[in-house]
Protein backbone atom coordinates (compact mmCIF):
# COMPACT_ATOMS: atom_id res chain seq x y z
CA UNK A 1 -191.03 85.54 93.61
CA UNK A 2 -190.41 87.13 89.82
CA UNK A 3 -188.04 89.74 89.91
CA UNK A 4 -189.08 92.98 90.49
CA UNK A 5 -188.55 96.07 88.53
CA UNK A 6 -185.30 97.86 88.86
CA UNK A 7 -185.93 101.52 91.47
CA UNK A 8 -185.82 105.02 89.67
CA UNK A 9 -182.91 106.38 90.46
CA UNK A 10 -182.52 109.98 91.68
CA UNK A 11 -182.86 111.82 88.34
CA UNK A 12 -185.35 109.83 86.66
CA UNK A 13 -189.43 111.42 85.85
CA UNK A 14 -192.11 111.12 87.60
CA UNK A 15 -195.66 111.84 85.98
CA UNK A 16 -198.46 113.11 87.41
CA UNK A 17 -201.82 113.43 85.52
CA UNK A 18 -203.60 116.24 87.43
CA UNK A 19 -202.24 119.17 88.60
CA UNK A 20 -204.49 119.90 91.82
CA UNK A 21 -203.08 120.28 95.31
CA UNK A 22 -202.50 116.50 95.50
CA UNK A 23 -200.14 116.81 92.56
CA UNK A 24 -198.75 119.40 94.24
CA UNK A 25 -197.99 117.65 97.55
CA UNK A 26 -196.35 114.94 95.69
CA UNK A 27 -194.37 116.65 93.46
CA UNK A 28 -192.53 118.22 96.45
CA UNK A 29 -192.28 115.19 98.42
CA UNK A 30 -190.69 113.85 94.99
CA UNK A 31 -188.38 117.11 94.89
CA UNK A 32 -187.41 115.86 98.20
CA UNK A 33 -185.42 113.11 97.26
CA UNK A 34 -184.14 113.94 93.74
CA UNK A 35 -186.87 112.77 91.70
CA UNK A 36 -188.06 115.20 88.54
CA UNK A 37 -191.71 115.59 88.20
CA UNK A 38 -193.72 116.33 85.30
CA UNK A 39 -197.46 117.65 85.66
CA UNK A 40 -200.25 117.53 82.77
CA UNK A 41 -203.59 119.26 84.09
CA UNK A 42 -206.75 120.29 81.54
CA UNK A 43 -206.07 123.96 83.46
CA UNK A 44 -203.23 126.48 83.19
CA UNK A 45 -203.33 127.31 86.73
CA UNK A 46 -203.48 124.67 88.75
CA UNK A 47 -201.41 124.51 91.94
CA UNK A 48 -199.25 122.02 90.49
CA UNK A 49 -197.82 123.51 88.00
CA UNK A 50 -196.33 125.96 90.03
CA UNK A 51 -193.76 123.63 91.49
CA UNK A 52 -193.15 120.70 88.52
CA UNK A 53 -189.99 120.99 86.82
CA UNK A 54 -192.25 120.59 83.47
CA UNK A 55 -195.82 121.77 83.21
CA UNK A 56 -198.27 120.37 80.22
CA UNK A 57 -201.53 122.10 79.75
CA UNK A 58 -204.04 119.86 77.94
CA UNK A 59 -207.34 118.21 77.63
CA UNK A 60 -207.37 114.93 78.77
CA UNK A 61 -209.09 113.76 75.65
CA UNK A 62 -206.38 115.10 73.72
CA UNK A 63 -204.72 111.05 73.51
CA UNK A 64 -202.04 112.69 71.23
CA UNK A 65 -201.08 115.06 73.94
CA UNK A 66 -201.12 112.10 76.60
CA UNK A 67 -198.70 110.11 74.72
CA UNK A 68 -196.37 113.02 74.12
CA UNK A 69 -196.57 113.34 77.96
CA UNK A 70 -196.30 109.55 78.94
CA UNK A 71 -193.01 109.82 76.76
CA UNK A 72 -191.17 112.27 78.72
CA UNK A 73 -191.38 110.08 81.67
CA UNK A 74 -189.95 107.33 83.76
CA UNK A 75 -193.44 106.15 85.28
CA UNK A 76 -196.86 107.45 85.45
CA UNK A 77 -199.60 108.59 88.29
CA UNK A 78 -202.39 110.17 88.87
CA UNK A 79 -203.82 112.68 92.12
CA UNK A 80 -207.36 112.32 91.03
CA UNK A 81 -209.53 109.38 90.51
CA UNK A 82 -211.88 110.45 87.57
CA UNK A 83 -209.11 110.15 84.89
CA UNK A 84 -210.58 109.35 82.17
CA UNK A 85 -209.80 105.34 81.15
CA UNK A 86 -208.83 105.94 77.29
CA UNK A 87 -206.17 108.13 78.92
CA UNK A 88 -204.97 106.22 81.22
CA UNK A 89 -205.09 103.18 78.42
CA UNK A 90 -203.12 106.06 76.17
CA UNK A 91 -200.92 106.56 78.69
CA UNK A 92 -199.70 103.39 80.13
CA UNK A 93 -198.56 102.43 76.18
CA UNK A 94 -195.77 104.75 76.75
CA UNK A 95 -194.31 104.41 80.85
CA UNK A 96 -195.78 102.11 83.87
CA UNK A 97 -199.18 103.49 85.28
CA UNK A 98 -198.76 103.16 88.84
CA UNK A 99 -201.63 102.60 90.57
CA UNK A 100 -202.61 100.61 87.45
CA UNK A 101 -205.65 101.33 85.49
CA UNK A 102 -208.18 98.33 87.77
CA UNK A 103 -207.83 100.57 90.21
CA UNK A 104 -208.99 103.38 88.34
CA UNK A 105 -211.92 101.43 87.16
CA UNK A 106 -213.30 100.48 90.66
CA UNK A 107 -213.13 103.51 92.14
CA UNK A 108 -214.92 105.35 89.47
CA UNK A 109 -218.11 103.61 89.49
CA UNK A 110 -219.62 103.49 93.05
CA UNK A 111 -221.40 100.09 92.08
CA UNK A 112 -218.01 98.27 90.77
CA UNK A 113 -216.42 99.80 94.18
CA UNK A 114 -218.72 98.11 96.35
CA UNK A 115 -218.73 94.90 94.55
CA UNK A 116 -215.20 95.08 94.83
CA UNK A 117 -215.21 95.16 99.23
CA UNK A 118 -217.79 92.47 98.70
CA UNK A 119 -215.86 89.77 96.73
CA UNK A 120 -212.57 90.51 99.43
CA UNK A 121 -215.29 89.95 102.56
CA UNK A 122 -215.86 93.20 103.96
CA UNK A 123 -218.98 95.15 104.33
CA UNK A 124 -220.65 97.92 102.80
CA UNK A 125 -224.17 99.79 103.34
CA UNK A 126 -226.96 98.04 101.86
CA UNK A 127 -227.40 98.90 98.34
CA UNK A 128 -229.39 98.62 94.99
CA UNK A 129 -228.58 99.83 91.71
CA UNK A 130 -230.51 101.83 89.66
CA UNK A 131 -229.95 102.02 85.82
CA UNK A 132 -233.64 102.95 84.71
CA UNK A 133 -236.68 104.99 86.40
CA UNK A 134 -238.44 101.80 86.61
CA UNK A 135 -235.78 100.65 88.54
CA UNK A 136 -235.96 102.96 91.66
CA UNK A 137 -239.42 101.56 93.10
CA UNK A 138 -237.61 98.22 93.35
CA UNK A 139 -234.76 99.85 94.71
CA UNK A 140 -236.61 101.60 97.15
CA UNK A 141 -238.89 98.31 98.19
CA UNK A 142 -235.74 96.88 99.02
CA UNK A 143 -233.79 99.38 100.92
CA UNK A 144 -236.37 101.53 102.06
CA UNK A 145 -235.98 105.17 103.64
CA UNK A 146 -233.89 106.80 104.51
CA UNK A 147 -231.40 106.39 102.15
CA UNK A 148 -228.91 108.04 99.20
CA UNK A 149 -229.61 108.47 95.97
CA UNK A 150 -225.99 108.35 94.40
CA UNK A 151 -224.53 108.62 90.48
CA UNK A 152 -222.27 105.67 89.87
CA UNK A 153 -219.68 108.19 88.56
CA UNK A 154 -218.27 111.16 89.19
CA UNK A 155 -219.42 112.10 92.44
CA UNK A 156 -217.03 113.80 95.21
CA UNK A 157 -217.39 116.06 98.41
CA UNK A 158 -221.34 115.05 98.18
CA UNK A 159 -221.84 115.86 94.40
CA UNK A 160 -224.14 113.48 92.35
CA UNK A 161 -226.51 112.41 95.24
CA UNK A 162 -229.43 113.33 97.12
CA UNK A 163 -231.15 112.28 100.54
CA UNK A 164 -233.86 110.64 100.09
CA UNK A 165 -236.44 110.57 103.80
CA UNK A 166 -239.86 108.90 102.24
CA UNK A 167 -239.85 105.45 100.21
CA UNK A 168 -242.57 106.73 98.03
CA UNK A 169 -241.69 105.95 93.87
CA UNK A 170 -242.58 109.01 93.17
CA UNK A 171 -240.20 110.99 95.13
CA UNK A 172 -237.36 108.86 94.32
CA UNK A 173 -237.74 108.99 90.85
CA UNK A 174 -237.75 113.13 91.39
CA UNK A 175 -234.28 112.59 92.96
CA UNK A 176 -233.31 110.44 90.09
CA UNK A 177 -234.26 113.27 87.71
CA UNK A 178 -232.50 115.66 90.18
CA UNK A 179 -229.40 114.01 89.66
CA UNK A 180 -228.96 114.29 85.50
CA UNK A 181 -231.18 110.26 85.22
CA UNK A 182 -227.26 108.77 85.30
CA UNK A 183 -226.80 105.32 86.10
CA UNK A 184 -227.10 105.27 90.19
CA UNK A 185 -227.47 103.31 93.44
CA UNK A 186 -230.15 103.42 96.15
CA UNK A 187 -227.85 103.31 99.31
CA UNK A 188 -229.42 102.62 102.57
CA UNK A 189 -227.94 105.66 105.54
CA UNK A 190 -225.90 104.51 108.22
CA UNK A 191 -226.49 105.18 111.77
CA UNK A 192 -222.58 105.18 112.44
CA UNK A 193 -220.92 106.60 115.43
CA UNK A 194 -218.03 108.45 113.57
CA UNK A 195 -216.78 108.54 110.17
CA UNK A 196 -212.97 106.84 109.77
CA UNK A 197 -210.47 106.52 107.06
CA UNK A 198 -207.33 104.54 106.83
CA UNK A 199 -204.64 105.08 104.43
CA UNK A 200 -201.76 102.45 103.49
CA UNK A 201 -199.62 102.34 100.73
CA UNK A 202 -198.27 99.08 98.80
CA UNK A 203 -194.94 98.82 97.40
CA UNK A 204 -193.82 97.86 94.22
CA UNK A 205 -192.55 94.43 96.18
CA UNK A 206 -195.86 93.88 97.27
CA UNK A 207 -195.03 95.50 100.85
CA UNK A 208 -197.44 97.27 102.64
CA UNK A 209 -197.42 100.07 105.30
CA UNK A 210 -200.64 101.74 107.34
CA UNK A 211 -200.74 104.81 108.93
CA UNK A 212 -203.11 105.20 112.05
CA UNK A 213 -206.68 106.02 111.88
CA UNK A 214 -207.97 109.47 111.36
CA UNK A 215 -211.40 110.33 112.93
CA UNK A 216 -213.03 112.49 110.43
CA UNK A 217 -215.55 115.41 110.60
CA UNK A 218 -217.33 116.47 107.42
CA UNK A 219 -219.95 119.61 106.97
CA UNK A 220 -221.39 120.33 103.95
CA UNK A 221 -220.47 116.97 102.76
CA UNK A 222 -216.41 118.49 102.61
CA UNK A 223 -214.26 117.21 105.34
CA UNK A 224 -213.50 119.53 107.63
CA UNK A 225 -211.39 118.06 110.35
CA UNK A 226 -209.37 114.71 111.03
CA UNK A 227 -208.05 114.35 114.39
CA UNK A 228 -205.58 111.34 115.55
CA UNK A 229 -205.55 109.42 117.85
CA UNK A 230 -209.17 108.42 116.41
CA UNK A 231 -211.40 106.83 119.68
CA UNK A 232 -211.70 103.34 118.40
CA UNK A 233 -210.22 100.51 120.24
CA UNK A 234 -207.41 98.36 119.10
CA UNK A 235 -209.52 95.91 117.59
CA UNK A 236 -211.31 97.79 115.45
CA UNK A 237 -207.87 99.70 114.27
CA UNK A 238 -206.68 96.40 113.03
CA UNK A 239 -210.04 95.35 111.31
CA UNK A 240 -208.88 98.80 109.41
CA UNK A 241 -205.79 97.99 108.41
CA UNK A 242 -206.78 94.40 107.55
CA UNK A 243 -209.52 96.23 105.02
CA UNK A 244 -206.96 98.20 103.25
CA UNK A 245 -204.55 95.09 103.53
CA UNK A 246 -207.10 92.96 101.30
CA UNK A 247 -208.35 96.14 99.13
CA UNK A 248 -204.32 96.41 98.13
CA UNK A 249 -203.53 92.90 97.62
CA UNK A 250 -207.09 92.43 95.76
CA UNK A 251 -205.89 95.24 92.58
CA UNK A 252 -202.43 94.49 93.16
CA UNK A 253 -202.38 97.84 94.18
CA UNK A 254 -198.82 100.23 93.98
CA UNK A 255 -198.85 103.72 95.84
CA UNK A 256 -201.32 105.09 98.61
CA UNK A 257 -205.06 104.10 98.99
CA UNK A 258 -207.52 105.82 101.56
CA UNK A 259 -210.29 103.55 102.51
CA UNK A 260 -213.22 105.72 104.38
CA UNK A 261 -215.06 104.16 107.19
CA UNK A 262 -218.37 104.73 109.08
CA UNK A 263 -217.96 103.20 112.37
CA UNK A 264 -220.50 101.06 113.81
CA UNK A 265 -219.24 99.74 116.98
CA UNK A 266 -222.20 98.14 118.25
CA UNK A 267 -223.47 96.41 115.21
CA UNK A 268 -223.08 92.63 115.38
CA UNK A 269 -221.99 92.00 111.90
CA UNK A 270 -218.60 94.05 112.68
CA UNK A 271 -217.88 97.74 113.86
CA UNK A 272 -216.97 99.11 110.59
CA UNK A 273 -218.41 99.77 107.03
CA UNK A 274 -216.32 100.79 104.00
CA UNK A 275 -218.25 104.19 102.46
CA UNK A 276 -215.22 104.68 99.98
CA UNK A 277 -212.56 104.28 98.22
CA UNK A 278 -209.75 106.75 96.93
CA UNK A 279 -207.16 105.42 94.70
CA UNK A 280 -204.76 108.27 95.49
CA UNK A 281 -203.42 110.18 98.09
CA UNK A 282 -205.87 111.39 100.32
CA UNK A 283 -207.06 114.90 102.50
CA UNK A 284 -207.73 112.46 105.57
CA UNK A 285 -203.72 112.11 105.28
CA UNK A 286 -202.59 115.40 105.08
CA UNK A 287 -201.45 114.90 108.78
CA UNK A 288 -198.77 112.79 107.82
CA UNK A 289 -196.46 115.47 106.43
CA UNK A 290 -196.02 116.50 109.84
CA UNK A 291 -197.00 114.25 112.07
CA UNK A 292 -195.47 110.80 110.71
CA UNK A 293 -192.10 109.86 110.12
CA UNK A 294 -192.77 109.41 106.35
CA UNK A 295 -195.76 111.29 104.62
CA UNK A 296 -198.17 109.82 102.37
CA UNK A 297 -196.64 111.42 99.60
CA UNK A 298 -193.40 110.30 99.91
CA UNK A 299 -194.34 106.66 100.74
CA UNK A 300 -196.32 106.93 97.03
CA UNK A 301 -193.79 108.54 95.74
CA UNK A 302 -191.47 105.72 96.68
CA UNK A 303 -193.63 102.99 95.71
CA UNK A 304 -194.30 103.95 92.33
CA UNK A 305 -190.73 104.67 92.25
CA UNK A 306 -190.15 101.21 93.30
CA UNK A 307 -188.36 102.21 96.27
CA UNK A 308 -188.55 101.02 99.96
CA UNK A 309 -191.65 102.08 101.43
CA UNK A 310 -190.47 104.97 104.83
CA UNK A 311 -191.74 104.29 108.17
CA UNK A 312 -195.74 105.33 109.33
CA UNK A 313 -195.22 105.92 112.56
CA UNK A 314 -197.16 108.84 114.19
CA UNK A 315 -194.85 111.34 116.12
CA UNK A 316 -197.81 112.27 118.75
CA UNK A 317 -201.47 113.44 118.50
CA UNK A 318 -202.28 115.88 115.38
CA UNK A 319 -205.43 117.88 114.29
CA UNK A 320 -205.88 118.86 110.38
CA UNK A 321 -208.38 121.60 109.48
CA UNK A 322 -208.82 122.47 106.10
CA UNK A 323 -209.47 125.50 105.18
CA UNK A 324 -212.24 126.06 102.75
CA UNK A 325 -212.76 129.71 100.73
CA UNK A 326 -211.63 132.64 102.70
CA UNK A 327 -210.58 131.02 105.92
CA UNK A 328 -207.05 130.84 104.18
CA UNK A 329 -206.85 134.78 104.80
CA UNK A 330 -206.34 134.26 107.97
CA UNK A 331 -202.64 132.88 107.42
CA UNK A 332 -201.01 135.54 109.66
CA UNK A 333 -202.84 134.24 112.63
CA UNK A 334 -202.67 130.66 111.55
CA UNK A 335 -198.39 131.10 111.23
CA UNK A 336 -198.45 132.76 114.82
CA UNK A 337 -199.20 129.90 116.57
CA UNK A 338 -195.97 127.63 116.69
CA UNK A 339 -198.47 124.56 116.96
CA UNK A 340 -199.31 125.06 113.92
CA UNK A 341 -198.21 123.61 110.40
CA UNK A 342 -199.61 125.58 107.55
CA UNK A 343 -199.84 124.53 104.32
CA UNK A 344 -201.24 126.85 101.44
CA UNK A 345 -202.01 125.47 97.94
CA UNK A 346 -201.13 128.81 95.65
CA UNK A 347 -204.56 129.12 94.08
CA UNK A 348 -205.78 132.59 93.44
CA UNK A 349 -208.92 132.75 93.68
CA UNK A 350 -210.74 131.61 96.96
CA UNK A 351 -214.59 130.62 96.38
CA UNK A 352 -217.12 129.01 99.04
CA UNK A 353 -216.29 125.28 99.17
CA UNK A 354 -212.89 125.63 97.40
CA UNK A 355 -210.12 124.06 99.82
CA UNK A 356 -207.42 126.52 99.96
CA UNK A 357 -205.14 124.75 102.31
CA UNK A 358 -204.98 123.08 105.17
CA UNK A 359 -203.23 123.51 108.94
CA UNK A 360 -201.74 120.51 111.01
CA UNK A 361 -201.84 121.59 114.79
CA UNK A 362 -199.36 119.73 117.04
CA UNK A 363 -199.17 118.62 120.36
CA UNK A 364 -195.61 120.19 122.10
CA UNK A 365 -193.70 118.21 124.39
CA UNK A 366 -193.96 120.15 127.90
CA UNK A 367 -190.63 122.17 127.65
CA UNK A 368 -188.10 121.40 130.25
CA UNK A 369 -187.26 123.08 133.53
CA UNK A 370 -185.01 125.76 132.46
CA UNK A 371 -185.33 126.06 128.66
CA UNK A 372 -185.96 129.94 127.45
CA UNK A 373 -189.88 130.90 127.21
């Protein structure tokens, strides 16, 4: 094996391009073990900001501003996965871009993604792409209805696609229009069971960790809920880990990648379907800052630093809720409770659909005979 590149020591930088609450999750798991972390977001008041030792505010076509950035730092990474390429190429000239810009790439373009899971052997929904109107009849001859309309790029928390219930030309090309005539794919709906992530990270020595399952509950196309132990049998647990195993090693992958699932347990081609990919830390995960031995953030944190990954395991069952708009004023009650873990991001201004922060309810060990109530 080629020798690998020497570990940050405590002291060195740590970049972060995007200054959401990702950034800020990681920037305090980085705090946590003496690494300095400076933020650049495109807004001057992101949560990030608030807790970097160094805070740039600039557009992320501003390549002049990215290289003045990627020169104050010991590595690079990035908390959201529509970075623009040109700055992550204008970045990487100047410190290590960790995950590295292929990853980046795939994840950004829902018809690269899937070809990607294809060429390592693992399934996705039926698909067709669409690049023209005359396109979607063909699409929709060949997947049928129903099915998702979906942009190639730039789609999140159900942005950029449409439901489509009726296989008629005309009413998909409607829903093409609907969403902006970009570049899409015709997806075929999956009758799953429950919806699944897994999230693993992979060291800088090519090591690779997995935390357990999360059974996930979205409404409004925002996740709402992940609850461990998920109710999938051991099997089908490794089949996950395997997926994100292969995904890593495929993009020679460093830091943490969430891999969402739809579950399919009694479909004879295999009991699970990749939906998508997230080349980042992930909301699915939030559970681990409390309820694993090492977070997500501090495992990427330590693989970008080229450190040894921490352990995954899971400390007993957990339940993460985020909380979306104004359900964050109810902190007080949320505090209360000592099962609770509350976790606010420090934005100001709570709209419908924003995520706020999110809450991590533990299971207690039954308190001995004895101890005070």
């Amino acid at each position: 094996m080629a020798d690998q590149p020497a570990a940050l020591a405590p002291g060195a930088t740590i970049g972060i391009l995007g200054g959401g609450q990702l950034g800020r999750m990681l920037a305090l798991a980085a705090a946590r073990l003496g690494l300095h972390v400076h933020v650049l977001s495109d807004r001057g008041d992101d949560p990030a900001l608030e807790v970097a030792r160094q805070g740039i505010h600039a557009d992320y076509d501003d390549l002049d501003a990215i290289a003045r950035f990627a020169g104050s730092v010991d590595v690079l990474t990035y908390e959201f996965e529509n970075v623009p390429l040109a700055t992550a190429d204008a970045a990487a000239l100047h410190a290590p871009l960790r995950p590295s810009r292929r990853a980046l790439e795939a994840t950004q373009d829902r018809l690269l993604e899937r070809e990607l899971v294809l060429s390592v052997g693992h399934r996705v929904a039926p698909f067709a792409p669409v690049a023209h109107e005359a396109d979607i009849a063909k699409a929709l001859a060949h997947i049928g209805a129903p099915a998702l309309l979906k942009t190639r790029r730039f789609g999140y928390d159900g942005k950029g696609q449409v439901r489509l219930e009726d296989a008629r030309p005309e009413i998909g090309v409607a829903a093409w229009h609907s969403i902006g005539s970009a570049p899409a794919i015709l997806e075929a709906r999956v009758d799953f069971a429950r919806e699944l992530s897994v999230v693993a990270t992979r060291g800088l020595d090519g090591s690779i960790v997995n935390y357990d399952l999360a059974e996930n509950e979205h409404r409004d196309q925002i996740l709402r809920v992940s609850r461990l132990p998920a109710t999938v049998d051991a099997g089908t647990a490794d089949l996950a880990r395997a997926i994100a195993r292969d995904l890593l090693e495929a993009l020679d992958y460093v830091g943490t990648l969430a891999v969402e699932l739809f579950h399919v347990p009694h479909d004879p081609l295999g009991p699970l379907i990749v939906n998508e990919l997230a080349p980042r830390v992930h909301n699915s995960g939030h559970w681990t800052e409390d309820a694993a031995l090492t977070s997500q953030f501090e495992n990427h944190v330590r693989a970008i630093a080229g450190w040894p990954l921490g352990a995954t395991d899971r400390i007993g069952p957990v339940t993460m809720t985020n909380l979306i708009g104004h359900e964050a004023d109810r902190w007080r009650e949320l505090a209360s409770d000592p099962r609770n873990r509350l976790h606010l991001y420090g934005k100001a201004v709570a709209r419908p659909g924003r995520k706020m922060g999110h809450v991590n309810r533990l299971e207690l060990a039954n308190r001995r005979n004895g101890d005070a109530d």
